[in-house]
N, C-alpha and C. Protein backbone atom coordinates (compact mmCIF):
# COMPACT_ATOMS: atom_id res chain seq x y z
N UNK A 1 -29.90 -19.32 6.82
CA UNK A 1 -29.42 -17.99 6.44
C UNK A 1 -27.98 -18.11 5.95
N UNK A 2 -27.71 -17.60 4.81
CA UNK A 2 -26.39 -17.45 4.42
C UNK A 2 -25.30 -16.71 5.17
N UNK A 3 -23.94 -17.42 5.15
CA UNK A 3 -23.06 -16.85 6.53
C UNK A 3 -22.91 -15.29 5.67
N UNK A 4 -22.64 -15.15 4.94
CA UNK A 4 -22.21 -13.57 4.30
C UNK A 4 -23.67 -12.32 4.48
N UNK A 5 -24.40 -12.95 4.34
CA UNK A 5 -26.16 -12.36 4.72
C UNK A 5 -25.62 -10.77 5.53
N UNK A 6 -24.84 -11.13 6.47
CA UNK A 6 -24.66 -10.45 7.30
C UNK A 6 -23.82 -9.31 7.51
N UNK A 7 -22.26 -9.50 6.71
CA UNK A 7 -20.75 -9.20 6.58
C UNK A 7 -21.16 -8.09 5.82
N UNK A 8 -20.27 -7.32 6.33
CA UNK A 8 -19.84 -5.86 5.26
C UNK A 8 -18.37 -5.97 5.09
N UNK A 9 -18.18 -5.01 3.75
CA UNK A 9 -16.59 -4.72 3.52
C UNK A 9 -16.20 -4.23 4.83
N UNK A 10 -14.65 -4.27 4.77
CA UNK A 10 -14.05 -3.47 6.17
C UNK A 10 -14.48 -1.92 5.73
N UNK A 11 -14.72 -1.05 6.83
CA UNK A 11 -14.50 0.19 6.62
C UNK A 11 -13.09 1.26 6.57
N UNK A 12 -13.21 2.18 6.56
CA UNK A 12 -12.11 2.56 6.32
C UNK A 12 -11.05 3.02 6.98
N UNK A 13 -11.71 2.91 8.14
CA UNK A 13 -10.86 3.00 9.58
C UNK A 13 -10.32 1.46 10.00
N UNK A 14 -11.26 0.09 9.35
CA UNK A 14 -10.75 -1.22 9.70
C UNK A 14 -9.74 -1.21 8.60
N UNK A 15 -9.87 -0.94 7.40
CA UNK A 15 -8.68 -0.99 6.62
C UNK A 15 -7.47 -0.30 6.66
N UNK A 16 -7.67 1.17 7.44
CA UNK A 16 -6.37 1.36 7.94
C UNK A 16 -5.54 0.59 8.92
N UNK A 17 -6.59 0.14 10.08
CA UNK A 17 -5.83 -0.64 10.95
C UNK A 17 -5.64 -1.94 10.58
N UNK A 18 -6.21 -2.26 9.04
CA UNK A 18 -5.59 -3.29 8.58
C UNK A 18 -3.92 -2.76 7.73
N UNK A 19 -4.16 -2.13 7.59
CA UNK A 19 -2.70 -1.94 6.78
C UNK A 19 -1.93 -1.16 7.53
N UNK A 20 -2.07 -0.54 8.78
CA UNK A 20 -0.87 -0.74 10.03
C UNK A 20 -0.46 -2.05 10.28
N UNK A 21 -1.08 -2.83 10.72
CA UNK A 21 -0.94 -3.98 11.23
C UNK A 21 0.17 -4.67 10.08
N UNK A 22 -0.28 -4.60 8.58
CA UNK A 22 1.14 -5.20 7.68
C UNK A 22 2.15 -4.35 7.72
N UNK A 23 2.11 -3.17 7.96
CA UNK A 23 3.28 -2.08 7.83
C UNK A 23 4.04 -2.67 8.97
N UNK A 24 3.50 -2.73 10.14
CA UNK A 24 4.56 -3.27 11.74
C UNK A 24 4.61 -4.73 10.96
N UNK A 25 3.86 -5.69 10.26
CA UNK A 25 4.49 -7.27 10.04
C UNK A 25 5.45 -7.34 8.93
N UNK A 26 6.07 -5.95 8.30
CA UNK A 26 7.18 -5.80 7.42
C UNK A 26 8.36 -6.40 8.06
N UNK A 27 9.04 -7.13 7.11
CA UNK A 27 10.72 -7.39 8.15
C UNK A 27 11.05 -6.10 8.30
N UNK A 28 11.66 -6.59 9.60
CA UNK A 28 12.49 -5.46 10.22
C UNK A 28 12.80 -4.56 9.38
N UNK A 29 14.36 -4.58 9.35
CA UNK A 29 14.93 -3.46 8.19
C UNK A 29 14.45 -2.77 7.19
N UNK A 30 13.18 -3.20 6.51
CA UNK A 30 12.39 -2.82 5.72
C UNK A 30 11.23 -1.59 6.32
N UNK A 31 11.02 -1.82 7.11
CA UNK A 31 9.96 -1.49 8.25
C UNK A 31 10.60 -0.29 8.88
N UNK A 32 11.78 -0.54 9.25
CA UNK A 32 12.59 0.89 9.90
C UNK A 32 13.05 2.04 9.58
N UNK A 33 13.64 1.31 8.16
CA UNK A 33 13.71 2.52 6.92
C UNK A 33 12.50 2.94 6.18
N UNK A 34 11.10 2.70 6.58
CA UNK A 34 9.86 2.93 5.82
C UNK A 34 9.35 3.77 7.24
N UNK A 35 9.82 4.17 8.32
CA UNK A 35 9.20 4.86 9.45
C UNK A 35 8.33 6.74 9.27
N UNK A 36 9.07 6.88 7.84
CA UNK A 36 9.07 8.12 7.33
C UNK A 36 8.41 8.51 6.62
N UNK A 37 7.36 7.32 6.13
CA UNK A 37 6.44 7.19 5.21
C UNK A 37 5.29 7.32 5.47
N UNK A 38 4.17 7.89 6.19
CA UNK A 38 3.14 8.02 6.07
C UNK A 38 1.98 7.06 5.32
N UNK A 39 1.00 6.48 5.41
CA UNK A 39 0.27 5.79 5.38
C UNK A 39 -1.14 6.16 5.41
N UNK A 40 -1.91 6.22 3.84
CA UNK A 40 -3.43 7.18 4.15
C UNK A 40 -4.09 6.01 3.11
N UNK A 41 -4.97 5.52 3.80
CA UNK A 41 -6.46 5.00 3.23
C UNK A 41 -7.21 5.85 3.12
N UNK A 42 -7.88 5.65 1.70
CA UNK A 42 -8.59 6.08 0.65
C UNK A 42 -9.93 5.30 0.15
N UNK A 43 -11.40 5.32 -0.21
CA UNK A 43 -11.95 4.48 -1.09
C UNK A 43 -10.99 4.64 -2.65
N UNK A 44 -11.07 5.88 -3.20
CA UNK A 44 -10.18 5.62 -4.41
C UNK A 44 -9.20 6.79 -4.39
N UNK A 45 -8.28 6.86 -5.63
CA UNK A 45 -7.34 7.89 -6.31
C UNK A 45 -8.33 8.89 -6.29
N UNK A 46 -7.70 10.31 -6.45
CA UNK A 46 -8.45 11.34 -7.13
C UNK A 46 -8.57 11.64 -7.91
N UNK A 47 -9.58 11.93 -9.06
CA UNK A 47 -9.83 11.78 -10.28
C UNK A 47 -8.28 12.51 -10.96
N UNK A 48 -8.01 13.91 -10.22
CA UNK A 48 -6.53 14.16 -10.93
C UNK A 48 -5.52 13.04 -10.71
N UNK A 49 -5.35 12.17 -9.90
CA UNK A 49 -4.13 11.08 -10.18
C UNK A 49 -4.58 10.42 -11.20
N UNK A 50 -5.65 9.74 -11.40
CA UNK A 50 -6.28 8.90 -12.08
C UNK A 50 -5.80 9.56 -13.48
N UNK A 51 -6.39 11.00 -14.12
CA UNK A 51 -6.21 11.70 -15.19
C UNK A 51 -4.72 11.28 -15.37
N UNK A 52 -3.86 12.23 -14.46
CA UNK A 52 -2.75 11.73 -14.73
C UNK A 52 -1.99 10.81 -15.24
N UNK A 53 -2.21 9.52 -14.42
CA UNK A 53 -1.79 8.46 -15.00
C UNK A 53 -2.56 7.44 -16.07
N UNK A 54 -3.35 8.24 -16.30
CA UNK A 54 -4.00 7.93 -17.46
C UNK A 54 -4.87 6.33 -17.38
N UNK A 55 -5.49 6.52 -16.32
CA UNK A 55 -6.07 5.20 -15.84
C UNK A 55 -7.66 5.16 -16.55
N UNK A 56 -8.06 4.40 -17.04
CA UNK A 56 -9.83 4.48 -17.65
C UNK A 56 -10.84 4.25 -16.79
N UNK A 57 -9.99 3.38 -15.34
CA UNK A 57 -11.12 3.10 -14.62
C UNK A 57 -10.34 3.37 -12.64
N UNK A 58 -11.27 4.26 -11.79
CA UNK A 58 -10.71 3.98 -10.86
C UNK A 58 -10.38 2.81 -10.03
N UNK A 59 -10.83 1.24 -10.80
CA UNK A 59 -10.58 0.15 -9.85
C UNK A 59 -8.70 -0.30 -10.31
N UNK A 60 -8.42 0.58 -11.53
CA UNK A 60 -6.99 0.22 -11.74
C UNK A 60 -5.70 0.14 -11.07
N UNK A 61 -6.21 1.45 -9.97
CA UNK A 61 -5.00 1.97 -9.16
C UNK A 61 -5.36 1.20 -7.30
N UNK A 62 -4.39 0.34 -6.89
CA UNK A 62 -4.75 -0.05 -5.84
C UNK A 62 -3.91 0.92 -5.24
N UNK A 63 -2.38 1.33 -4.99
CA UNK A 63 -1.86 1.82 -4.92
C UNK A 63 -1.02 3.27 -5.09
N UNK A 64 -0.11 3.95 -4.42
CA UNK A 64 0.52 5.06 -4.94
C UNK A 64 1.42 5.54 -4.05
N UNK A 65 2.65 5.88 -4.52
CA UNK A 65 3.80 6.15 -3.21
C UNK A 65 3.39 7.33 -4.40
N UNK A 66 3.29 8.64 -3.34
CA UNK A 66 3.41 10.32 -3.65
C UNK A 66 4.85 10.56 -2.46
N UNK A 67 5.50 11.27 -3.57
CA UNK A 67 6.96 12.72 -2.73
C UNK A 67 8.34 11.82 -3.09
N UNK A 68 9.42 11.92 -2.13
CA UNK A 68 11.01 12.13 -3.24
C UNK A 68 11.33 10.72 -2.45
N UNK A 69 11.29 9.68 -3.37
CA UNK A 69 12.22 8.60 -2.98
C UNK A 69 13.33 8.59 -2.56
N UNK A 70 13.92 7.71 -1.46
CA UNK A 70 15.08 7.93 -1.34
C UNK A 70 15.68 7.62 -2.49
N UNK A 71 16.04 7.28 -3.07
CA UNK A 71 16.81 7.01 -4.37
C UNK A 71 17.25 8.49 -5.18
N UNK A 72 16.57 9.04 -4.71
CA UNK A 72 16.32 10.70 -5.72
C UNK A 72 16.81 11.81 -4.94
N UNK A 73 16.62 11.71 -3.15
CA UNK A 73 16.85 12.39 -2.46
C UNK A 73 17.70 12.32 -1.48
N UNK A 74 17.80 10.75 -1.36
CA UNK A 74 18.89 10.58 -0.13
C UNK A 74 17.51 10.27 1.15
N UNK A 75 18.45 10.26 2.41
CA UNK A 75 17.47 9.94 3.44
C UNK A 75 17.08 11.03 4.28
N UNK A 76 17.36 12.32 3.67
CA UNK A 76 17.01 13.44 4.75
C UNK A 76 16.50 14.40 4.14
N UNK A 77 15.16 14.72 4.46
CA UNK A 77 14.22 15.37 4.25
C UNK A 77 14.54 16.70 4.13
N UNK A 78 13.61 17.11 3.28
CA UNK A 78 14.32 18.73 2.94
C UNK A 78 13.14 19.80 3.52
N UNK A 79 13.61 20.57 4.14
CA UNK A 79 12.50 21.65 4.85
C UNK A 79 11.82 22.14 3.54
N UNK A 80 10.36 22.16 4.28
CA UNK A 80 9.36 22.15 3.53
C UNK A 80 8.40 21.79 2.67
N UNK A 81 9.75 19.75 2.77
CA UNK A 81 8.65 19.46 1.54
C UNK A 81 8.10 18.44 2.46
N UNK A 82 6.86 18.12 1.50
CA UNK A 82 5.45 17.53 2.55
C UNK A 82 6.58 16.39 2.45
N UNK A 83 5.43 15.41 3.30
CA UNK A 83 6.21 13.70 3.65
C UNK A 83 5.88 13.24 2.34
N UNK A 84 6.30 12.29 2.26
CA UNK A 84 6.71 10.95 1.36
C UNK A 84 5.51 10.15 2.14
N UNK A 85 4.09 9.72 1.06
CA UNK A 85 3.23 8.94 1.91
C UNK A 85 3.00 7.80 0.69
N UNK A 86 2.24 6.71 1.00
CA UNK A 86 1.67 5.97 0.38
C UNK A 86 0.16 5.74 0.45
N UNK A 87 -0.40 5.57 -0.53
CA UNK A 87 -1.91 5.72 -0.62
C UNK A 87 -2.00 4.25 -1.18
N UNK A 88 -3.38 3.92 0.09
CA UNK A 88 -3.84 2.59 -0.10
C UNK A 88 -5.19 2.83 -0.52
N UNK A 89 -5.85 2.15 -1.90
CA UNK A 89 -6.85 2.73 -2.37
C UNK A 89 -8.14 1.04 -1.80
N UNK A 90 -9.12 1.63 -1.27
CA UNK A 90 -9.64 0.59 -0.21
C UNK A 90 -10.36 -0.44 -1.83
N UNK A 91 -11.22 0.48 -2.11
CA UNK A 91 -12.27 -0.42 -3.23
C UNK A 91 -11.80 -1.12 -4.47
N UNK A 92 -10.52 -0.50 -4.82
CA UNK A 92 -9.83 -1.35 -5.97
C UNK A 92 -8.97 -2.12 -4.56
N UNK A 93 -8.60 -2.49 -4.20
CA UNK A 93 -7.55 -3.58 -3.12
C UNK A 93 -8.83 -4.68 -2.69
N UNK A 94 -10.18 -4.20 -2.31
CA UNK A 94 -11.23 -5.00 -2.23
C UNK A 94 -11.89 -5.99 -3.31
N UNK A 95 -11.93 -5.11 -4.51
CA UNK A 95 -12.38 -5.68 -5.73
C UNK A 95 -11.53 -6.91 -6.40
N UNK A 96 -10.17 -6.65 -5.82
CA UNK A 96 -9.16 -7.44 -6.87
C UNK A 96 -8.87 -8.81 -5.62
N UNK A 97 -8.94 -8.53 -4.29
CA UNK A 97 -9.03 -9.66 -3.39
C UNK A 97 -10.63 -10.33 -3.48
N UNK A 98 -11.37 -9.90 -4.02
CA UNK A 98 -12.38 -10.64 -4.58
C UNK A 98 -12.86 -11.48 -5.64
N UNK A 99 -11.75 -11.24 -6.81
CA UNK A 99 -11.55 -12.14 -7.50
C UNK A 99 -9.93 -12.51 -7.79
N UNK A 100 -9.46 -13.25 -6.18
CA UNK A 100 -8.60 -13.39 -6.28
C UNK A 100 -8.20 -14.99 -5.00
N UNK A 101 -7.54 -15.36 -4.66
CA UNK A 101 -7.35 -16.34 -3.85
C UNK A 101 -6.60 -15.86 -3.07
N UNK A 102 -5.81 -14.83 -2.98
CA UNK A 102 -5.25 -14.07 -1.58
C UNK A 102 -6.02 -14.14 -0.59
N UNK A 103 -5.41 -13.68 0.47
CA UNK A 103 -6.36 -12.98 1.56
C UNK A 103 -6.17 -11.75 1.91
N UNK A 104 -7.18 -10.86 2.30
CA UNK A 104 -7.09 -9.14 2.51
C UNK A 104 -6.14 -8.61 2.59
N UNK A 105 -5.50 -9.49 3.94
CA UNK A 105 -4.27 -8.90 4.30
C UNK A 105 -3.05 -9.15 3.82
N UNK A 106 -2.88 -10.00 2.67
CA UNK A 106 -2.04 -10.27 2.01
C UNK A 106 -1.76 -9.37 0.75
N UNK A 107 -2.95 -9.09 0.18
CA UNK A 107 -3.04 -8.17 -0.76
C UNK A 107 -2.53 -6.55 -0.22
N UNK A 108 -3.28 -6.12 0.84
CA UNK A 108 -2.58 -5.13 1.55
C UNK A 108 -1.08 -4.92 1.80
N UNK A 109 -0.71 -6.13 2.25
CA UNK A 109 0.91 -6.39 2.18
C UNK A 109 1.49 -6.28 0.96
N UNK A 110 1.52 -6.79 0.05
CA UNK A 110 1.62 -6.37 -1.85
C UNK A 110 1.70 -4.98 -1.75
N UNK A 111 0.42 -4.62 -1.62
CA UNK A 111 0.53 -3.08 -2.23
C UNK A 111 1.41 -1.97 -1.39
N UNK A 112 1.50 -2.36 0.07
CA UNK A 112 2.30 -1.76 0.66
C UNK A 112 3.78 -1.82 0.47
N UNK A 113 4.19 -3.37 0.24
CA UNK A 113 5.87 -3.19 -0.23
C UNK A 113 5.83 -2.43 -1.46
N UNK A 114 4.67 -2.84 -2.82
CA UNK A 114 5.41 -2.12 -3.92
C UNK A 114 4.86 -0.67 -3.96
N UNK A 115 4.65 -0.06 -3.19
CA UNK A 115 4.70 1.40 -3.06
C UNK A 115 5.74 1.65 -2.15
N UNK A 116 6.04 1.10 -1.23
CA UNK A 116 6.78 1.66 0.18
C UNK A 116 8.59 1.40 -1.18
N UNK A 117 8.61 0.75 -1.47
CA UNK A 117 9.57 -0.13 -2.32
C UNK A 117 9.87 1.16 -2.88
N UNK A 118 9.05 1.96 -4.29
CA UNK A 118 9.21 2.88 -5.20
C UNK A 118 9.79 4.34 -4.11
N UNK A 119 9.45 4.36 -2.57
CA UNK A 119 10.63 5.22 -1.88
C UNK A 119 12.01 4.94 -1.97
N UNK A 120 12.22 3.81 -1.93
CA UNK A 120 13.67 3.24 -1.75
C UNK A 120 14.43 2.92 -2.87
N UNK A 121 13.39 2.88 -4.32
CA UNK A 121 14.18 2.64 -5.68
C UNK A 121 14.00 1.31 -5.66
N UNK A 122 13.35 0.64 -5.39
CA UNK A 122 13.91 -1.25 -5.11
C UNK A 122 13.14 -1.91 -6.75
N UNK A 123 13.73 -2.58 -7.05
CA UNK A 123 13.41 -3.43 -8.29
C UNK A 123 12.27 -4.52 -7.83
N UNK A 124 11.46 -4.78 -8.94
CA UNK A 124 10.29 -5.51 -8.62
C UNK A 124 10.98 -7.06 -7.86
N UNK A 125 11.87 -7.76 -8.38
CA UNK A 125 12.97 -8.46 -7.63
C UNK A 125 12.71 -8.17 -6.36
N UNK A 126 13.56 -7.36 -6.17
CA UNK A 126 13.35 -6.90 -4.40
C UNK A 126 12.07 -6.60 -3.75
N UNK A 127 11.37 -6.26 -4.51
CA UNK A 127 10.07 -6.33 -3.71
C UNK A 127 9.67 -7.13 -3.54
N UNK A 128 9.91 -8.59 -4.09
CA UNK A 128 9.26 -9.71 -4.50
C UNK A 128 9.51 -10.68 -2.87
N UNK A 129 11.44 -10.16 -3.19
CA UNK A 129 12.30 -11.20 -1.62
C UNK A 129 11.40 -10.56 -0.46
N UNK A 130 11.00 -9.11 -0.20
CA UNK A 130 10.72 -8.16 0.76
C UNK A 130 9.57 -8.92 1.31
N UNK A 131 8.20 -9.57 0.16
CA UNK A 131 7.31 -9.92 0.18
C UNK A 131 7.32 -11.32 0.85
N UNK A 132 8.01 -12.06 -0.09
CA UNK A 132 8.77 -13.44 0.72
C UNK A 132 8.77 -13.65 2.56
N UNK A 133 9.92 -12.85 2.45
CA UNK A 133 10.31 -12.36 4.34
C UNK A 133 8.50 -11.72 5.00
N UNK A 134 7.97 -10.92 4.81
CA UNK A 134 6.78 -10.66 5.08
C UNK A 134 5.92 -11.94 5.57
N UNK A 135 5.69 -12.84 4.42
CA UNK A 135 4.76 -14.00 4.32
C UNK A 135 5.76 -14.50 5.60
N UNK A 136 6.70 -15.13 5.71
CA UNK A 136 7.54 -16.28 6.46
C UNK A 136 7.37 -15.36 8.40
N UNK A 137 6.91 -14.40 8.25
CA UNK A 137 6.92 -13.94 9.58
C UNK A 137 5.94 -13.55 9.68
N UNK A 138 4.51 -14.26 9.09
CA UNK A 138 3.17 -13.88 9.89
C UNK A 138 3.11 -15.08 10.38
């Protein structure tokens, strides 16, 4: 019997508690100033983000930081406006670690700095070192 015969994708409650699990293995400082961010698994975008950003296919978007970066707003929240979250999209993050040599949780880690990143203004550069420090402390 083939070992996979058996295996399913994670669901979507294992993929959240997969992408808690990289959110707490963020370096520190990165991680502390990201406490404010909210965190929602998804199978995909909603067809209005998708429209929006003008995507042709929903496996395009793995990712999405929605609400006011600090960069735009500063670090203190303004009454009334929703949180600042990031959307982890499960079936495009699955599809692309499938034809890919990562591993799940590595890819998860990716998409979480460069969304958590676009709160803070950080240059793909910096997301890159952020990612670095990440890898060196699992």
């Amino acid at each position: 019997m083939n070992a996979w015969s058996g295996r399913q994708a994670p669901s979507l409650e294992d993929f959240e508690e997969m992408a808690l699990a990289a959110l707490e293995g963020l370096p520190a400082p990165f991680r502390d100033l990201a406490r404010e961010v909210t965190c929602v698994v998804a199978d995909f975008a909603e067809d209005e983000v998708l429209e929006e950003m003008q995507m042709d296919s929903p496996f395009e978007l793995m990712g999405l930081f929605v609400g006011i970066g600090m960069a735009h707003d500063g670090a203190a929240p303004v009454t009334g406006q929703m949180p600042n979250q990031v959307f982890l999209y499960r079936r495009p993050i699955l599809d692309y670690w499938a034809e890919n040599e990562d591993t799940l949780s590595d890819v998860i880690t990716h998409v979480l700095i460069h969304e958590i990143g676009h709160h803070f203004g950080f240059s793909d550069d910096d997301m890159e070192a952020i990612e670095a420090d990440a890898e060196t402390e699992h």
